[in-house]
Protein backbone atom coordinates (compact mmCIF):
# COMPACT_ATOMS: atom_id res chain seq x y z
CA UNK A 1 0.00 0.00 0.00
CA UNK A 2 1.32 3.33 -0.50
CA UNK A 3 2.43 6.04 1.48
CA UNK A 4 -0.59 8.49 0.44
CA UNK A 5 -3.19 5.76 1.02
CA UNK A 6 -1.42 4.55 3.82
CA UNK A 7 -1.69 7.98 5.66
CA UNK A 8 -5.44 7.45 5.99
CA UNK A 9 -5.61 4.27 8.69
CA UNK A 10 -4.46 4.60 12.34
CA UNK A 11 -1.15 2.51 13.31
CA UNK A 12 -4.14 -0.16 15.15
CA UNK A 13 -5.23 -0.72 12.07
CA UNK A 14 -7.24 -3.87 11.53
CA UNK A 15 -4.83 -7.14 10.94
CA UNK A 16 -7.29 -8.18 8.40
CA UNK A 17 -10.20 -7.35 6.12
CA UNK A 18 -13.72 -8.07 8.11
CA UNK A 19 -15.87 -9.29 5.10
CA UNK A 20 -19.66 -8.71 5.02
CA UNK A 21 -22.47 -10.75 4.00
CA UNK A 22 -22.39 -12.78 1.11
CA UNK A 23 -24.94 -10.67 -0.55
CA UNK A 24 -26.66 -7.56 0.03
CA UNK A 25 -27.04 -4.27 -1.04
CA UNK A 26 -23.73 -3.48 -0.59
CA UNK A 27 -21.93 -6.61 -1.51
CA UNK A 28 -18.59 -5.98 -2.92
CA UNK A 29 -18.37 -2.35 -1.74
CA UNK A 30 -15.45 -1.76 0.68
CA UNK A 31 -16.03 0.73 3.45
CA UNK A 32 -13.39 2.37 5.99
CA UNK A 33 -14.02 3.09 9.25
CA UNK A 34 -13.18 6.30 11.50
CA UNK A 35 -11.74 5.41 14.35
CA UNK A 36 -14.72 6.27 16.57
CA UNK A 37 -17.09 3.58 16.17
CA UNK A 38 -16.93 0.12 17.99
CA UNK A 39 -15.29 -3.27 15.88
CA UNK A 40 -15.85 -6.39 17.69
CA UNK A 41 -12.45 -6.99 19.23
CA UNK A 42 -10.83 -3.52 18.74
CA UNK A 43 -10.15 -0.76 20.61
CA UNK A 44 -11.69 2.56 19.24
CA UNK A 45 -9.02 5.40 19.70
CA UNK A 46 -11.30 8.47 19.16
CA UNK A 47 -7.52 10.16 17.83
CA UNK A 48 -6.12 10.11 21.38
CA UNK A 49 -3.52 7.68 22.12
CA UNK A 50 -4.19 8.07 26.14
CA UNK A 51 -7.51 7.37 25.44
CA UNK A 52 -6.60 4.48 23.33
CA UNK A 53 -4.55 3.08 26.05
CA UNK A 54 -7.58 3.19 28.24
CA UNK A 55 -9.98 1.05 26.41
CA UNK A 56 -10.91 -2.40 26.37
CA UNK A 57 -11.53 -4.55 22.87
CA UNK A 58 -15.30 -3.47 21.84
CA UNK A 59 -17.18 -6.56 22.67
CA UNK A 60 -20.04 -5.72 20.05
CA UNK A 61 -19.85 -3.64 17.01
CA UNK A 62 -21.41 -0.35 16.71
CA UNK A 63 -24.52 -0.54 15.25
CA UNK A 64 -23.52 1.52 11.49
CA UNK A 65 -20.64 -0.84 11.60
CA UNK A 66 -23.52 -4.56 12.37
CA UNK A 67 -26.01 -2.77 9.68
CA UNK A 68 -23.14 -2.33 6.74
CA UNK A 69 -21.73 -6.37 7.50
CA UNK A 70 -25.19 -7.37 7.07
CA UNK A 71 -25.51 -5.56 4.24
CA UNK A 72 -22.70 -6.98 2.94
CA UNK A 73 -19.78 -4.20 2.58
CA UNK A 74 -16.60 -5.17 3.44
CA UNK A 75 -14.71 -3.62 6.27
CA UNK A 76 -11.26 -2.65 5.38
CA UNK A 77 -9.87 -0.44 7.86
CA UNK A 78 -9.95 2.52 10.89
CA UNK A 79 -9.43 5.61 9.39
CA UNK A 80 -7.51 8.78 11.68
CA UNK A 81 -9.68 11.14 12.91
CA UNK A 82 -8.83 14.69 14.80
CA UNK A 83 -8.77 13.95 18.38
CA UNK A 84 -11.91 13.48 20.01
CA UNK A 85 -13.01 15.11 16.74
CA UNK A 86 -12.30 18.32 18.05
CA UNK A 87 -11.39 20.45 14.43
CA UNK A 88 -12.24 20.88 11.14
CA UNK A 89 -8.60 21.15 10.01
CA UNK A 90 -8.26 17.14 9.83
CA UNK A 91 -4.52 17.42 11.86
CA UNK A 92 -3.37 14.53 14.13
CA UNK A 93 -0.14 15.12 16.16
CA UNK A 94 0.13 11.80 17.06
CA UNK A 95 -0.46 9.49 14.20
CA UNK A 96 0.12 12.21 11.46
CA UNK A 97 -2.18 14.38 9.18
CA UNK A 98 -3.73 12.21 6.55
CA UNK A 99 -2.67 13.57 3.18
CA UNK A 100 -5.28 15.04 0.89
CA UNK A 101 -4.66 13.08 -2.14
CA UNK A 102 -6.62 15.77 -4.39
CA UNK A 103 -4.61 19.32 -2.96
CA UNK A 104 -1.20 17.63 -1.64
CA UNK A 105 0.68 19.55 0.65
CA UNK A 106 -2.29 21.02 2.08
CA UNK A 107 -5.36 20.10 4.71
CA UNK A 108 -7.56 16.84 4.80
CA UNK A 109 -10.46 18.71 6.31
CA UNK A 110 -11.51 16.67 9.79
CA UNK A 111 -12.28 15.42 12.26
CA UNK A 112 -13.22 12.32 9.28
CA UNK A 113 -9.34 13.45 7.40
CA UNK A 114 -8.89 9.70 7.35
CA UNK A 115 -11.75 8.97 5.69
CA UNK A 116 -11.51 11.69 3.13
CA UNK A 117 -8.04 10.44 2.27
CA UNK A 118 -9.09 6.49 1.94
CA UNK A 119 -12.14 7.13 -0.16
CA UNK A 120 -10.30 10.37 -2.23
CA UNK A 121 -6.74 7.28 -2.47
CA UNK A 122 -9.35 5.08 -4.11
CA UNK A 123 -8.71 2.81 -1.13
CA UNK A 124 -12.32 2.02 -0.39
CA UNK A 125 -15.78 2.44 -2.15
CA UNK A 126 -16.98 4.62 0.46
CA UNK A 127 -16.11 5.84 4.18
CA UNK A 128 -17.88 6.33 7.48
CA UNK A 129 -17.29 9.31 9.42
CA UNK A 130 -19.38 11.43 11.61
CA UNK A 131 -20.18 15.39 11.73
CA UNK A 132 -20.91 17.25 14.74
CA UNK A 133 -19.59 20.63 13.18
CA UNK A 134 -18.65 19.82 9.76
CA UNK A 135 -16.38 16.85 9.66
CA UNK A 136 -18.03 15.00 6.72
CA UNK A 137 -18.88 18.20 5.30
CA UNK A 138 -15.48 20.13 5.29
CA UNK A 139 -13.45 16.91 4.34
CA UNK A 140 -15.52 16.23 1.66
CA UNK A 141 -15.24 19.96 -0.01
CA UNK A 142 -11.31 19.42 0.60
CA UNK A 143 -10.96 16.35 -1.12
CA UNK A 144 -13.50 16.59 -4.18
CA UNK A 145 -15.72 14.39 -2.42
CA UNK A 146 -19.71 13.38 -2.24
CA UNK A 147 -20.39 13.66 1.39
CA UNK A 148 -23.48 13.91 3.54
CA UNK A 149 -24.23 14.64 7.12
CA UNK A 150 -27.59 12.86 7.72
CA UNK A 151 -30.69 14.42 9.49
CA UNK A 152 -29.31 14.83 13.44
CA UNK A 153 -30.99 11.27 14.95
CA UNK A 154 -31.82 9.15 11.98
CA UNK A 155 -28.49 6.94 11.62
CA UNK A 156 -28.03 4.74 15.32
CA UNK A 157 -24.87 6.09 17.04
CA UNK A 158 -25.09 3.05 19.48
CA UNK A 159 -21.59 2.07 19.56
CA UNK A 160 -20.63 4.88 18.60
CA UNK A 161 -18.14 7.88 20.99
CA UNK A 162 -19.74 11.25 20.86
CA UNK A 163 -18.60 14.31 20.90
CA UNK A 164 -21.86 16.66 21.54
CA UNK A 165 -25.07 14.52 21.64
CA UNK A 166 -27.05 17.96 20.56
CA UNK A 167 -25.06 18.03 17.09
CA UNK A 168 -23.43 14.81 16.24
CA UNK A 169 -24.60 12.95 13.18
CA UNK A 170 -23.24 9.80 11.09
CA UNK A 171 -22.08 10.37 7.63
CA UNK A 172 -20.43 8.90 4.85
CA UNK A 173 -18.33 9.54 1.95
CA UNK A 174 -17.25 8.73 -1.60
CA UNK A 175 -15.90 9.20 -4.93
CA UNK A 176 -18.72 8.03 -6.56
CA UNK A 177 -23.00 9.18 -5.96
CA UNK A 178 -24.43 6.51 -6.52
CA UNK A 179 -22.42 4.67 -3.64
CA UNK A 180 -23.22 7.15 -1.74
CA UNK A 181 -27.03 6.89 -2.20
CA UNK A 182 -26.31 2.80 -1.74
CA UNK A 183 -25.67 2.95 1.33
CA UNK A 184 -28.52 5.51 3.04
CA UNK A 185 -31.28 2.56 3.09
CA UNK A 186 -28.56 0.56 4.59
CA UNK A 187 -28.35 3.79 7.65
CA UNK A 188 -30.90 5.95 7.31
CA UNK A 189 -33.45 4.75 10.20
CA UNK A 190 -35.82 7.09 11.57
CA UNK A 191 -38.56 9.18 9.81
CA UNK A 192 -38.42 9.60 6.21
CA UNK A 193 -40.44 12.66 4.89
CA UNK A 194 -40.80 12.80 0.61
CA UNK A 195 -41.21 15.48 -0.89
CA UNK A 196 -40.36 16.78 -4.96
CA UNK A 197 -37.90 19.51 -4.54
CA UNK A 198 -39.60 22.50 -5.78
CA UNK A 199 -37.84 25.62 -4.07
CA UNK A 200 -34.00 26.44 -3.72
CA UNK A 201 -32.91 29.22 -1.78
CA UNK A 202 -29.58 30.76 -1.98
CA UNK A 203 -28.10 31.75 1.61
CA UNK A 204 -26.99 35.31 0.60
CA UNK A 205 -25.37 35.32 4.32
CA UNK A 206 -23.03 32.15 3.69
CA UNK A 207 -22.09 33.15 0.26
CA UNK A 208 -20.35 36.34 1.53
CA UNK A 209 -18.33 34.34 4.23
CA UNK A 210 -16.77 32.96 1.65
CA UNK A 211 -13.52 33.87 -0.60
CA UNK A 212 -14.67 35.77 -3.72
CA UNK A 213 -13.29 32.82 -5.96
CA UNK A 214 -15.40 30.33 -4.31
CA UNK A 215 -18.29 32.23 -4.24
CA UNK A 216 -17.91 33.03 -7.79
CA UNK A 217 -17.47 29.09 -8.68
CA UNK A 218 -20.48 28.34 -6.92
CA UNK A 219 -22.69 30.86 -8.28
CA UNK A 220 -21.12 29.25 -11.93
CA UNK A 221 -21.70 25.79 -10.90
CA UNK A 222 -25.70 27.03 -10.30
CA UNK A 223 -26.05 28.75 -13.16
CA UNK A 224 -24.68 25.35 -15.29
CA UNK A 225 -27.11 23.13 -13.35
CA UNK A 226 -29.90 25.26 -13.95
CA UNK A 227 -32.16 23.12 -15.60
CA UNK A 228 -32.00 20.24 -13.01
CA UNK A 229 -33.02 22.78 -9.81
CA UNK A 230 -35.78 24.96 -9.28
CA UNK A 231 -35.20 28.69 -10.20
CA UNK A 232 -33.53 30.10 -7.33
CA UNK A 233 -34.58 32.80 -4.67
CA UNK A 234 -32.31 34.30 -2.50
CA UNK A 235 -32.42 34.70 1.22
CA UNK A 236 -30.19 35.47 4.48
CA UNK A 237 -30.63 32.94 7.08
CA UNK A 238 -29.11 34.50 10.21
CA UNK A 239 -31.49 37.08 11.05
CA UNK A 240 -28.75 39.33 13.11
CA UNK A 241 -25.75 37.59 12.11
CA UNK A 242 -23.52 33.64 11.09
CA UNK A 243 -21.15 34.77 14.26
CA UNK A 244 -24.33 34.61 16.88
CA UNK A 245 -25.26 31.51 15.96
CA UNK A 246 -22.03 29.95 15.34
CA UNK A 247 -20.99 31.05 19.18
CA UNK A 248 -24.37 30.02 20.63
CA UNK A 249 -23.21 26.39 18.68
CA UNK A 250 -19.31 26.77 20.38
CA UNK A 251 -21.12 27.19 23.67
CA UNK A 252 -23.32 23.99 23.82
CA UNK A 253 -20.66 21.87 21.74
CA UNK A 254 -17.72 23.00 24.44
CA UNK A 255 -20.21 22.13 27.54
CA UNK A 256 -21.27 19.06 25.76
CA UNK A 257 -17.87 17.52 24.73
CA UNK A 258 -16.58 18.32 28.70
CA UNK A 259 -19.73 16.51 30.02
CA UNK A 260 -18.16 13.45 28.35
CA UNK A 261 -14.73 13.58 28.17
CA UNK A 262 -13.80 16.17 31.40
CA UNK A 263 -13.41 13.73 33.82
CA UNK A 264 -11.08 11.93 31.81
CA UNK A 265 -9.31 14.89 30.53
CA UNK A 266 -8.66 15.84 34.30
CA UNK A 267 -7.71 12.43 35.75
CA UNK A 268 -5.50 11.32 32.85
CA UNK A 269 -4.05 14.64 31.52
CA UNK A 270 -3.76 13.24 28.18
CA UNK A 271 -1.47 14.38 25.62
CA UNK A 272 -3.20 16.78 23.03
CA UNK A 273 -2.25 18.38 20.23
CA UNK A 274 -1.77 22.30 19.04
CA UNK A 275 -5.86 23.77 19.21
CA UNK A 276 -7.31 20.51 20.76
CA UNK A 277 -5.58 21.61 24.25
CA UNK A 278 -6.69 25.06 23.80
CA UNK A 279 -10.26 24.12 22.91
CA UNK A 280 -10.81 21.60 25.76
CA UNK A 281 -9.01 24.45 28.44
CA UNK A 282 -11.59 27.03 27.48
CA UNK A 283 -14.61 24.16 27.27
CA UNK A 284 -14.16 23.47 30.58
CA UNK A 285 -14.81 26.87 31.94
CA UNK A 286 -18.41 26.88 29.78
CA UNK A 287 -21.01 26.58 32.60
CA UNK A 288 -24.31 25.21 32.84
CA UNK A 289 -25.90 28.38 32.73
CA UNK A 290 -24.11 29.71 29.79
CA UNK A 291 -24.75 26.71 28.10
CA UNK A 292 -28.70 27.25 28.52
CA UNK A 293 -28.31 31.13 27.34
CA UNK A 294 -26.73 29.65 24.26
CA UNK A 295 -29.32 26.75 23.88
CA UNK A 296 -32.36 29.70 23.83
CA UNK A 297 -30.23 31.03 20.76
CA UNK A 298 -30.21 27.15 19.55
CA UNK A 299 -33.95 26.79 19.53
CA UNK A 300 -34.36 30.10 18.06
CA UNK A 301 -31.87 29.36 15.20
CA UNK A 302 -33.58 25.77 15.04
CA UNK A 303 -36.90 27.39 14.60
CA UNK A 304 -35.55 29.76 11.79
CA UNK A 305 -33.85 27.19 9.49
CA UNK A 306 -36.65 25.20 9.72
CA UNK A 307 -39.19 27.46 9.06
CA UNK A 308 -37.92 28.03 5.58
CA UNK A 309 -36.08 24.64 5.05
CA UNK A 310 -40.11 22.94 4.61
CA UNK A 311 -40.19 20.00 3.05
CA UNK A 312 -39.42 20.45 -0.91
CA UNK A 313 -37.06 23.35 -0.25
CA UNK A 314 -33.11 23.37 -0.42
CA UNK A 315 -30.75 25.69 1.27
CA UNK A 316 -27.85 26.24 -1.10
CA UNK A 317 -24.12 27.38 0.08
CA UNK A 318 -20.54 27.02 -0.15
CA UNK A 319 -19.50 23.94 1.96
CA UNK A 320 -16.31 25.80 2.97
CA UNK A 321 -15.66 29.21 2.68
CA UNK A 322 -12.04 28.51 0.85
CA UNK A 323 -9.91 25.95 0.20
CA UNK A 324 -7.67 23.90 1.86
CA UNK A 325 -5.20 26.07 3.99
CA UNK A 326 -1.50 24.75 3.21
CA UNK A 327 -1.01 21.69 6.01
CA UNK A 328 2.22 23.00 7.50
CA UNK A 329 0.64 26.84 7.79
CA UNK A 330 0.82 28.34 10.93
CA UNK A 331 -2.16 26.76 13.73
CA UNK A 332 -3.01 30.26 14.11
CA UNK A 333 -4.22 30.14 10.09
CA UNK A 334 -6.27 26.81 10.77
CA UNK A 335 -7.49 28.49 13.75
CA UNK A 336 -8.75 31.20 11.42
CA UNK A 337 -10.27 28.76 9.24
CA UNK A 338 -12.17 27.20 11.61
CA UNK A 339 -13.73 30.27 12.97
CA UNK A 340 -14.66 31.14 9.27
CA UNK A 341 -15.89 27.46 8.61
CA UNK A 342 -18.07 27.24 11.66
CA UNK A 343 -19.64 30.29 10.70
CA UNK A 344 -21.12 28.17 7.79
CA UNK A 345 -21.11 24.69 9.20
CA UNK A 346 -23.44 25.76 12.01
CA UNK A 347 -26.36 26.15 10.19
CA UNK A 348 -26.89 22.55 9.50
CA UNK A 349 -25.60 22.16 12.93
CA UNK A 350 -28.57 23.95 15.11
CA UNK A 351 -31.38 22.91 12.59
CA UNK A 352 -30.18 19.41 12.74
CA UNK A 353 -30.92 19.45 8.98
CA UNK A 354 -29.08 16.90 6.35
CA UNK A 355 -26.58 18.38 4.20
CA UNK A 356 -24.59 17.10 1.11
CA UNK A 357 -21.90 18.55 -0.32
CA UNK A 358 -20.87 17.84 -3.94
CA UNK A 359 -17.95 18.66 -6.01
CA UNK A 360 -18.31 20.97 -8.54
CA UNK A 361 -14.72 22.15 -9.44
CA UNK A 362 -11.04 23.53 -8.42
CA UNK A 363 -9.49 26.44 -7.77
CA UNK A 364 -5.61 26.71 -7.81
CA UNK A 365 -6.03 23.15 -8.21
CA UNK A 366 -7.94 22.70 -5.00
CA UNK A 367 -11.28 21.36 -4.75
CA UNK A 368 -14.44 22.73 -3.65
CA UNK A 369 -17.29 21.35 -2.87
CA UNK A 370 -21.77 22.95 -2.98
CA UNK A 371 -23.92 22.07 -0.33
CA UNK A 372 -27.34 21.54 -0.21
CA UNK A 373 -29.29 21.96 3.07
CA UNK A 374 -32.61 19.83 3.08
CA UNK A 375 -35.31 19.21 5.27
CA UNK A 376 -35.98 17.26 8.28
CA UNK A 377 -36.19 13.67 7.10
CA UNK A 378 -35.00 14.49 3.77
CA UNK A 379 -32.26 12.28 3.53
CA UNK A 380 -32.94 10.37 0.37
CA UNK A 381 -33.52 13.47 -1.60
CA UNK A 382 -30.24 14.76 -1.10
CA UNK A 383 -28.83 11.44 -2.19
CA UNK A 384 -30.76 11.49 -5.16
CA UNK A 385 -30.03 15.04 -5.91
CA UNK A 386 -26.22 14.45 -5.81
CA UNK A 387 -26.68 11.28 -8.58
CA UNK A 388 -29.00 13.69 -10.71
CA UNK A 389 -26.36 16.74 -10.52
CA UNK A 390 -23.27 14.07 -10.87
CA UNK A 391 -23.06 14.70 -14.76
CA UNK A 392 -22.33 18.84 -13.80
CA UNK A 393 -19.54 18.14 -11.93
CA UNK A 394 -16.91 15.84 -14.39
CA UNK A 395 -18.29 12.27 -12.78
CA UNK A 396 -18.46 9.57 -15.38
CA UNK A 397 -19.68 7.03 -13.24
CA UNK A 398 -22.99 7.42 -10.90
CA UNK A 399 -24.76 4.05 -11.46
CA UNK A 400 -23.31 3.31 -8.06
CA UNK A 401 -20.16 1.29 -8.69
């Protein structure tokens, strides 16, 4: 195997392929596996070696990981993740950043950088990861990747670590759409609301967080795919501003992540790296009570998306608001990103809303991936939209192999 694949999978990798069911809907698909979800006689790392040290071989698997073997995928490895999945930027000081096979030399996009890398190496079909504040969503923009962050509650996370129960979702990745839209039947659980997508609204607000260049691709990529979307309206979805809601999201995710790893943080001291110390320092001076001042802002938020992301209407903006900073860039630059990335990422975030993000071209060489924010439930429609839009953004292949 490679070097550049070989980046992907942590050094407790599996000794062996686990294969799936003899048939199924996923039969002869490989899938990867971030290192967050429970394989029967593994120990899930969650990107921390202390913590890895800590835990005992999973004695069942997670459920995402029971429902693809009986489906019939093939498991072929545990893909790095940011620690505790605490970034965006897809860096691991301990097992090494994952390169992004599609921008080399710069960012993976996390916490699912593993992932990315596997399924953007062609070393899998498709990959698991999850996405509490974007890390399906950023990795997949980073690495010219179909990605989607389900509905917040439809795909079983038993088995699975969290991060912030309020925001975390399962998600998945790949090269190809109509993998991608193989595998949500497989997943998606839940309630499943169908509707004909008849109204697209263009967040005015996101577009203007983002880099002129990638705003401009965007707005070209639209224009080209025209006749397969509604006509467009156009719409800010922060009422007073991105920042409020993204810090009312920082709030609850900080108290949220400390309510599940503090103790351990405290007893063990574990070894973190640049940002992920800094992060859980200032998360564990969130309180209660500022937690429920910035869940009031949630609901209100929640409310807001909603109201206008009815069934039949997408939410259309940038995935990221540039492209993949260099890797070896100063953390104070991947700092900056994140802040800017949040911004954007925390709209799906609060509603609990799906998301996809496809890719619809480069710039500098670097991909970038369109996002479409759906309804509650509407899941499937995303997945279908990304196979029907496939032929706008250079994929030859969407049949689903």
């Amino acid at each position: 195997m490679s070097i550049r694949i070989r980046s992907a999978f942590v050094p407790h990798d599996l000794k062996a392929p686990i294969a799936g069911a003899a048939d199924g809907p996923l039969a002869g698909l490989s899938v990867v596996i971030k290192d967050m979800f429970d394989i029967v006689g593994e120990r899930t790392g969650g990107g921390n070696p202390d913590w890895l040290a800590a835990q005992k071989p999973a004695t069942a698997n997670a459920a995402v990981v029971q429902k693809l073997l009986d489906a019939g995928a093939t498991i072929t490895g545990k893909t790095i993740c940011d620690e505790f999945f605490y970034s965006v930027a897809g860096v691991n000081a301990h097992y090494g950043t994952p390169v992004n096979p599609r921008a080399p030399g710069r960012l993976p996009g996390g916490s699912s950088s593993g992932s990315a890398s596997a399924a953007a190496s062609d070393a899998c079909d498709f990959a698991i990861g999850s996405d509490t504040g974007g890390s399906v969503r950023i990795p997949s923009s980073f690495c010219g990747l179909y990605g989607i962050r389900t509905t917040h509650g439809r795909v079983d996370v038993t088995g699975a670590m969290g991060m912030a129960h309020s925001f975390d979702a399962v998600g998945w990745l790949s090269n190809a759409p109509g993998v991608l839209r193989k595998v949500g039947p497989v997943l998606l659980g839940g309630t499943s609301t169908t509707a004909e997508v008849a109204r697209l609204v263009i967040l005015d607000d996101a577009f203007a967080e983002a880099d002129a260049e990638v705003a401009a691709l965007m707005k070209e990529a639209l224009a080209a795919m025209a006749a397969d979307l509604p006509a467009p309206t156009h719409q800010r979805i922060a009422p007073d501003s991105l920042d409020v809601w993204r810090e009312a999201f920082r709030v609850v995710q900080s108290r949220e992540i400390w309510s599940v790893y503090g103790d351990f943080v405290t007893r063990v001291k574990p070894k973190f790296g640049p940002g992920v110390a800094e992060r859980f320092s200032a998360a564990a001076t969130v309180t209660e009570e500022m937690a429920a001042q910035a869940r009031v802002m949630q609901e209100r938020a929640r409310d807001r998306i909603r109201s206008i992301a009815q069934p039949g209407t997408l939410l259309v903006l940038p995935t990221s608001p540039a492209i993949a900073p260099l890797a070896d860039a100063p953390n104070a630059v991947h700092e900056s990103f994140r802040l800017r990335a949040m911004r954007m990422t925390c709209i799906a975030g609060l509603s609990g809303l799906p998301q996809i993000s496809i890719p619809v071209g480069t710039i500098d060489g670097c991909p970038v991936g369109l996002s479409f924010i759906g309804w509650a439930g509407g899941d499937e429609a995303l997945l279908d939209l990304a196979v029907r839009l496939a032929r706008y953004c250079g994929m030859t292949d969407v049949t689903g192999r």
